[in-house]
C-alpha atoms as a PDB file:
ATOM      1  CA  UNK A   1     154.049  67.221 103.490  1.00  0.00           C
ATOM      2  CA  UNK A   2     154.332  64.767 100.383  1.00  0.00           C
ATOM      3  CA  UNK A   3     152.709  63.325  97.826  1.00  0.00           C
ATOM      4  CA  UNK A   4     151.963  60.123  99.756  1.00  0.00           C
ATOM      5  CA  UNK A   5     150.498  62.017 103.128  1.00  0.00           C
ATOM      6  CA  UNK A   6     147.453  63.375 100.905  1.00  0.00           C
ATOM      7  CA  UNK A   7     145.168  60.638 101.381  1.00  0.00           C
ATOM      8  CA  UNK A   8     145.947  61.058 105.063  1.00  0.00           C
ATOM      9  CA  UNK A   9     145.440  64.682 104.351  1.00  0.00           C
ATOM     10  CA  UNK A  10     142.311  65.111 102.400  1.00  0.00           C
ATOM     11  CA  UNK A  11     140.465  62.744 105.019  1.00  0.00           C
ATOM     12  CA  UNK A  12     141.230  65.285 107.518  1.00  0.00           C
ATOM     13  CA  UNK A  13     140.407  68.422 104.978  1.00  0.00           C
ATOM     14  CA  UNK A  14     137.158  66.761 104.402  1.00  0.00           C
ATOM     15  CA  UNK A  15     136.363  66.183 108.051  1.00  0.00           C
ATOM     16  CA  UNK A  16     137.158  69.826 108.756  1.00  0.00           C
ATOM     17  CA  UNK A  17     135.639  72.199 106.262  1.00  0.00           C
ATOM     18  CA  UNK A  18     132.319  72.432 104.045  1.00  0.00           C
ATOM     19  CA  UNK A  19     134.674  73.615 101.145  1.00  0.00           C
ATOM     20  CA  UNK A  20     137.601  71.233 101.582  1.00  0.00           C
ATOM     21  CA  UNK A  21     140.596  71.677  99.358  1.00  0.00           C
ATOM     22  CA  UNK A  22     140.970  69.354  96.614  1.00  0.00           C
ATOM     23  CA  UNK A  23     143.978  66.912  95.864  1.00  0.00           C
ATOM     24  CA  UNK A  24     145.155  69.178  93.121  1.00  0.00           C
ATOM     25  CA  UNK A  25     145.108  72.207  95.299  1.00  0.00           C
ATOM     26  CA  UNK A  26     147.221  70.604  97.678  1.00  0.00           C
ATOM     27  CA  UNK A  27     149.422  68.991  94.826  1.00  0.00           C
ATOM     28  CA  UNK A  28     149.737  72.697  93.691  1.00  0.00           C
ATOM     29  CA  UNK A  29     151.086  73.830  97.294  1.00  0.00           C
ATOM     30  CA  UNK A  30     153.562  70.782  97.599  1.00  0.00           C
ATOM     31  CA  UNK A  31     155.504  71.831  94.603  1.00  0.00           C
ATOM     32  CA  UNK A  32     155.391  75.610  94.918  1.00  0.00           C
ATOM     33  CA  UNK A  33     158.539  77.098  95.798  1.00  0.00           C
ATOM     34  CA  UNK A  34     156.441  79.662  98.016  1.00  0.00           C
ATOM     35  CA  UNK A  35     154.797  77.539 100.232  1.00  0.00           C
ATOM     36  CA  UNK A  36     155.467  75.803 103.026  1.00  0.00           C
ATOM     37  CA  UNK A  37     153.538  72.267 104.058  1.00  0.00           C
ATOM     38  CA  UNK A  38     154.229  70.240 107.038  1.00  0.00           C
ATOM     39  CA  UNK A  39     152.424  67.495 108.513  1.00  0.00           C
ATOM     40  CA  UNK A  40     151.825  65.974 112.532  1.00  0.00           C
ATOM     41  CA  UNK A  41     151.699  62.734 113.196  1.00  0.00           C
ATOM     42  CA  UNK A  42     151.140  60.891 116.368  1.00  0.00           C
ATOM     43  CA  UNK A  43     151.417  57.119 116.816  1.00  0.00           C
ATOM     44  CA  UNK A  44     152.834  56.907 112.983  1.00  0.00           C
ATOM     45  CA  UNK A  45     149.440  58.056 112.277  1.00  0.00           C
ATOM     46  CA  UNK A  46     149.191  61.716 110.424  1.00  0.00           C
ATOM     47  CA  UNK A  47     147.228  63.978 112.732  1.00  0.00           C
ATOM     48  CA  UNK A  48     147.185  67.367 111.501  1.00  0.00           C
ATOM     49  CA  UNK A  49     148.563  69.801 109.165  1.00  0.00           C
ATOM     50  CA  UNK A  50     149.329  72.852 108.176  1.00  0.00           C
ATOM     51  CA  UNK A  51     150.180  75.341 104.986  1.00  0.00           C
ATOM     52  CA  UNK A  52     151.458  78.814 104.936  1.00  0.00           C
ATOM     53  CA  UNK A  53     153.728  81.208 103.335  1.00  0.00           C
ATOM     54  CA  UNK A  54     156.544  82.871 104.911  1.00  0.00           C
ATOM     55  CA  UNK A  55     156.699  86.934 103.441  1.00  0.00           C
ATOM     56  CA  UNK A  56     159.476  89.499 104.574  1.00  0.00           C
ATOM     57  CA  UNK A  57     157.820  90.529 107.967  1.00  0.00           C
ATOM     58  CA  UNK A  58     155.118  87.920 108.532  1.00  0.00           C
ATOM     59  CA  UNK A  59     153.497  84.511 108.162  1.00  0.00           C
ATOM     60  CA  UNK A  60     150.189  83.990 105.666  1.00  0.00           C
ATOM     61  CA  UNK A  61     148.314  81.116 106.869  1.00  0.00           C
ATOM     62  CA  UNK A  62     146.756  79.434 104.224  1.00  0.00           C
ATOM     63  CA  UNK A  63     145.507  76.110 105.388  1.00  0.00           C
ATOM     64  CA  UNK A  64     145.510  74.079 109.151  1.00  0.00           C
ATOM     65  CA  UNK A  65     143.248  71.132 110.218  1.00  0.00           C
ATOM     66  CA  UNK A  66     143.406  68.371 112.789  1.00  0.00           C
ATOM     67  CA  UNK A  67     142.544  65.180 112.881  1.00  0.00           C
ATOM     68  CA  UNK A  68     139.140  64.890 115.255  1.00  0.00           C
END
């Protein structure tokens, strides 16, 4: 994920949940060293993502929505 897939991104955030995330939530998780942001895309268009954080012995999902 980048700075320029967040439009496609917060669409899809505000599609999915009563309590989206906002822009600088997701800003904040793009430049943390932590966390780890990828995006789907299908036909060039961006169709999902997700967020976690990998720990020693697991995976903490923070954040996954697709595109309806």
């Amino acid at each position: 994920m980048e700075k320029d897939d967040l439009d496609g991104v917060l669409a899809i955030e505000r599609a999915s949940f009563p309590t989206p995330w906002s822009e600088n939530m997701f800003i904040e998780e793009i430049h943390s060293s932590l966390c780890c942001d990828l995006v789907a895309e299908q036909n060039g268009r961006l169709a999902g993502y997700i967020s976690f954080i990998v720990i020693p012995g697991e995976i903490q999902l923070r954040n996954i929505a697709v595109r309806e």
